[in-house]
N, C-alpha and C. Protein backbone atom coordinates (compact mmCIF):
# COMPACT_ATOMS: atom_id res chain seq x y z
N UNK A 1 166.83 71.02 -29.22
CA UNK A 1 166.73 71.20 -27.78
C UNK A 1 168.10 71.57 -27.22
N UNK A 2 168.19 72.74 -26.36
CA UNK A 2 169.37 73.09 -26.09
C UNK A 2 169.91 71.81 -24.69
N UNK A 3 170.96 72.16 -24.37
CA UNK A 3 171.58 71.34 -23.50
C UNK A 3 172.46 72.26 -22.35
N UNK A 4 171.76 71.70 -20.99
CA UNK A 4 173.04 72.82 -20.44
C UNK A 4 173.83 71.97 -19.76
N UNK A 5 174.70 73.19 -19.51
CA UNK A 5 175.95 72.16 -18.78
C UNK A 5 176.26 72.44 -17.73
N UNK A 6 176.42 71.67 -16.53
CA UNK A 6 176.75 71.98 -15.10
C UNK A 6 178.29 72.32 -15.07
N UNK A 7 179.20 72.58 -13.94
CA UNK A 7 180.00 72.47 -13.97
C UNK A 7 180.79 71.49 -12.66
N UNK A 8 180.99 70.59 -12.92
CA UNK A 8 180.84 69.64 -11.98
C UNK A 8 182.69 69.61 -11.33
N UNK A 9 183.13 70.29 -11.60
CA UNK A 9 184.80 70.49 -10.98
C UNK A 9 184.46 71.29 -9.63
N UNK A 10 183.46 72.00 -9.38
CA UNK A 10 183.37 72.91 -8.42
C UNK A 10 183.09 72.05 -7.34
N UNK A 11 182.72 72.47 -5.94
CA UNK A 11 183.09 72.08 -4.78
C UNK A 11 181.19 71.68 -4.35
N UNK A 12 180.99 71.07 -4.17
CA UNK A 12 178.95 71.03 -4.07
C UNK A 12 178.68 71.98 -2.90
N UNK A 13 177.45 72.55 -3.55
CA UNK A 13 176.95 73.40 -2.95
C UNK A 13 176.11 72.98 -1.72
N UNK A 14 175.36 71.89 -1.50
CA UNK A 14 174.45 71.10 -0.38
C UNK A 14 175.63 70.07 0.21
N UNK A 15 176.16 70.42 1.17
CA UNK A 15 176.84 69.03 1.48
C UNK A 15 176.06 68.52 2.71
N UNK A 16 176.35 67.14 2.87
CA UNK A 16 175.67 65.75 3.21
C UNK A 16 175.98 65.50 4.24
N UNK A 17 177.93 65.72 4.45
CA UNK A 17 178.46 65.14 5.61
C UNK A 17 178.24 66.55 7.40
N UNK A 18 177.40 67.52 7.11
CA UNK A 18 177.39 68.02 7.98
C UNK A 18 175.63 67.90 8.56
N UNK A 19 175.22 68.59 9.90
CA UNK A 19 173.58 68.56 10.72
C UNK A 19 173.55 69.57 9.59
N UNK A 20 172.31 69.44 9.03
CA UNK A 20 171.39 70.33 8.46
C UNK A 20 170.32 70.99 9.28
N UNK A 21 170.35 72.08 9.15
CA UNK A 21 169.59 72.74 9.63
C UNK A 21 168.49 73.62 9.04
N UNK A 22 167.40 74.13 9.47
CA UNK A 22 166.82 75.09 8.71
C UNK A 22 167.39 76.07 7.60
N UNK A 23 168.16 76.85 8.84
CA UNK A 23 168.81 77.85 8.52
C UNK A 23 170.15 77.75 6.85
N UNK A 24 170.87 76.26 7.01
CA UNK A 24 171.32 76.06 6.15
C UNK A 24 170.24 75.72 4.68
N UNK A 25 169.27 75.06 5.06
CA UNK A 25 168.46 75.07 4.09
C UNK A 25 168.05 76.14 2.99
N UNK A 26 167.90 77.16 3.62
CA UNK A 26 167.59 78.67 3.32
C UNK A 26 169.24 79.33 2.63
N UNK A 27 170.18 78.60 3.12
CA UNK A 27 171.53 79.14 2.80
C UNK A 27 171.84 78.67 1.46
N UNK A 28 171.53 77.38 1.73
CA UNK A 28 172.11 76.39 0.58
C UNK A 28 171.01 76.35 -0.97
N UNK A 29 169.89 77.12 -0.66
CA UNK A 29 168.91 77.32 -1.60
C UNK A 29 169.01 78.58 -1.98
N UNK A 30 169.54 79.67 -1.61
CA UNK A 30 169.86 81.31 -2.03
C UNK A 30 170.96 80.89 -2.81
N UNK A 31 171.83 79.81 -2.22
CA UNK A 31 173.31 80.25 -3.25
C UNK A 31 173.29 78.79 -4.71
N UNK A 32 171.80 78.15 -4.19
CA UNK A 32 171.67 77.73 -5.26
C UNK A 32 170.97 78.78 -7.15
N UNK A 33 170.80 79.27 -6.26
CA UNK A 33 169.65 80.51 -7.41
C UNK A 33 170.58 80.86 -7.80
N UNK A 34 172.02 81.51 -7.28
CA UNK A 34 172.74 82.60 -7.34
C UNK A 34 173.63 81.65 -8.79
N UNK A 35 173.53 80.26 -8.73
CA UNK A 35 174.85 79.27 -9.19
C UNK A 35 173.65 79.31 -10.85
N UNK A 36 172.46 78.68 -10.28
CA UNK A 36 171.80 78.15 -11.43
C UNK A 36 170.43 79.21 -11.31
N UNK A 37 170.43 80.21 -12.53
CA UNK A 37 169.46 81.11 -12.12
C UNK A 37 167.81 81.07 -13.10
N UNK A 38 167.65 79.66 -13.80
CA UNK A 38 166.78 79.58 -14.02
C UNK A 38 165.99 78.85 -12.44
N UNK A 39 166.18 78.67 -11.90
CA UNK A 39 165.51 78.03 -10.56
C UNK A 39 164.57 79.48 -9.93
N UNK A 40 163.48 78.74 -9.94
CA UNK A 40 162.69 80.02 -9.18
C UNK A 40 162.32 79.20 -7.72
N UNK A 41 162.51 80.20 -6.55
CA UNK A 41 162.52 80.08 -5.14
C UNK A 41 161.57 80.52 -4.41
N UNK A 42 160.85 80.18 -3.58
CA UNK A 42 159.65 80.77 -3.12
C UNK A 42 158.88 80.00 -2.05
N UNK A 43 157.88 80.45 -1.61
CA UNK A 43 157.32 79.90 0.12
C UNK A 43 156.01 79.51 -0.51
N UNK A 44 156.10 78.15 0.13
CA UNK A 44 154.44 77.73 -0.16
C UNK A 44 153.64 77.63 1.25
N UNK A 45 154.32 78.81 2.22
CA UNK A 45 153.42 78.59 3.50
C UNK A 45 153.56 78.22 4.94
N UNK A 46 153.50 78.32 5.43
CA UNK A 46 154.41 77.87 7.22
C UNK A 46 153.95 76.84 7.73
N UNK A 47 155.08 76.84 8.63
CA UNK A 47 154.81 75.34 9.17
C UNK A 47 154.36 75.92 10.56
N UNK A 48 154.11 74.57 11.70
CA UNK A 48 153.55 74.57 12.12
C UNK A 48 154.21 75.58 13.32
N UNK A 49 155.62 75.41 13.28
CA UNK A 49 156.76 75.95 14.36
C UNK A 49 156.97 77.63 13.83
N UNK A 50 155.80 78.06 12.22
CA UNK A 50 155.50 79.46 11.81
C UNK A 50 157.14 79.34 11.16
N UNK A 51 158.04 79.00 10.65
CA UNK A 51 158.79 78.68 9.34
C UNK A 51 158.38 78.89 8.42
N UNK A 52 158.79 79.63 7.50
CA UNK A 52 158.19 79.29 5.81
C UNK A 52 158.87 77.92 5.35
N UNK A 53 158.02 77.60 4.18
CA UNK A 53 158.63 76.20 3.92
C UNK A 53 158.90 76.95 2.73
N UNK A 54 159.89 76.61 1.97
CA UNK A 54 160.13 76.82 0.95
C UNK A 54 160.06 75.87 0.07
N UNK A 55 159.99 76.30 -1.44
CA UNK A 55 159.99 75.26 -2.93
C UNK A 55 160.87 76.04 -3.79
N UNK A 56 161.66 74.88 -4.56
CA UNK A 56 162.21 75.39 -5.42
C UNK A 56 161.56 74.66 -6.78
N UNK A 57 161.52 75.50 -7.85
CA UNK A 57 160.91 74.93 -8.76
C UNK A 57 162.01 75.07 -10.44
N UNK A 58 162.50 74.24 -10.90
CA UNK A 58 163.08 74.06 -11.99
C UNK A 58 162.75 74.55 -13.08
N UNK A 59 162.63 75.83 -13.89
CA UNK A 59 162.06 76.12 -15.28
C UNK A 59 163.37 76.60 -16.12
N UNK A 60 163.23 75.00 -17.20
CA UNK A 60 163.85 75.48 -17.83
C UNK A 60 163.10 75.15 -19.52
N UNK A 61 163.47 75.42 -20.42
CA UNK A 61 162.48 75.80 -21.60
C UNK A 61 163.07 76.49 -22.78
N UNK A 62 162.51 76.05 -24.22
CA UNK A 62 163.08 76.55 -25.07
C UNK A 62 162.52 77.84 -26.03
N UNK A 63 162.72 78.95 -26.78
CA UNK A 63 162.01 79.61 -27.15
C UNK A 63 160.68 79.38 -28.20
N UNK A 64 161.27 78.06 -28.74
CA UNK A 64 160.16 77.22 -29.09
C UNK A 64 159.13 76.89 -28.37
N UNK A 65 158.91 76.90 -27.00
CA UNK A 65 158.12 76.33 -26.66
C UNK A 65 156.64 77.52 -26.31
N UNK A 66 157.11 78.60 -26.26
CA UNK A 66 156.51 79.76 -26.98
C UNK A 66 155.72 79.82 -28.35
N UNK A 67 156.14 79.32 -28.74
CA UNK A 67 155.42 79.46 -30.57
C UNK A 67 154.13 78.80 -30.51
């Protein structure tokens, strides 16, 4: 099983100590794809205020798991 490795010296990409907003949501989830690009990103549908909501979904996998 492979192993990956983050790189955890870098500066975090979601920070905590500021208002979150939609808009950052959408920010902070594009430049997550861009960092870690097995993450697939995508809309499961609007809300009520007509927003897409977004999901991010984690695939990660070995070529084994193919066979």
């Amino acid at each position: 099983m492979e192993t990956l490795q983050f790189n955890r010296n870098r500066q975090d990409i979601v920070r905590t100590d500021v208002v979150y907003t939609y808009e950052r949501l959408k920010s902070d989830i594009n430049e997550l794809k861009m960092v870690y690009p097995f993450l697939e990103i995508g809309n499961i549908g609007r809300s009520v205020l007509g927003r897409t909501i977004p999901y991010v979904r984690i695939r990660i996998w070995s070529k084994r798991s193919f066979l």
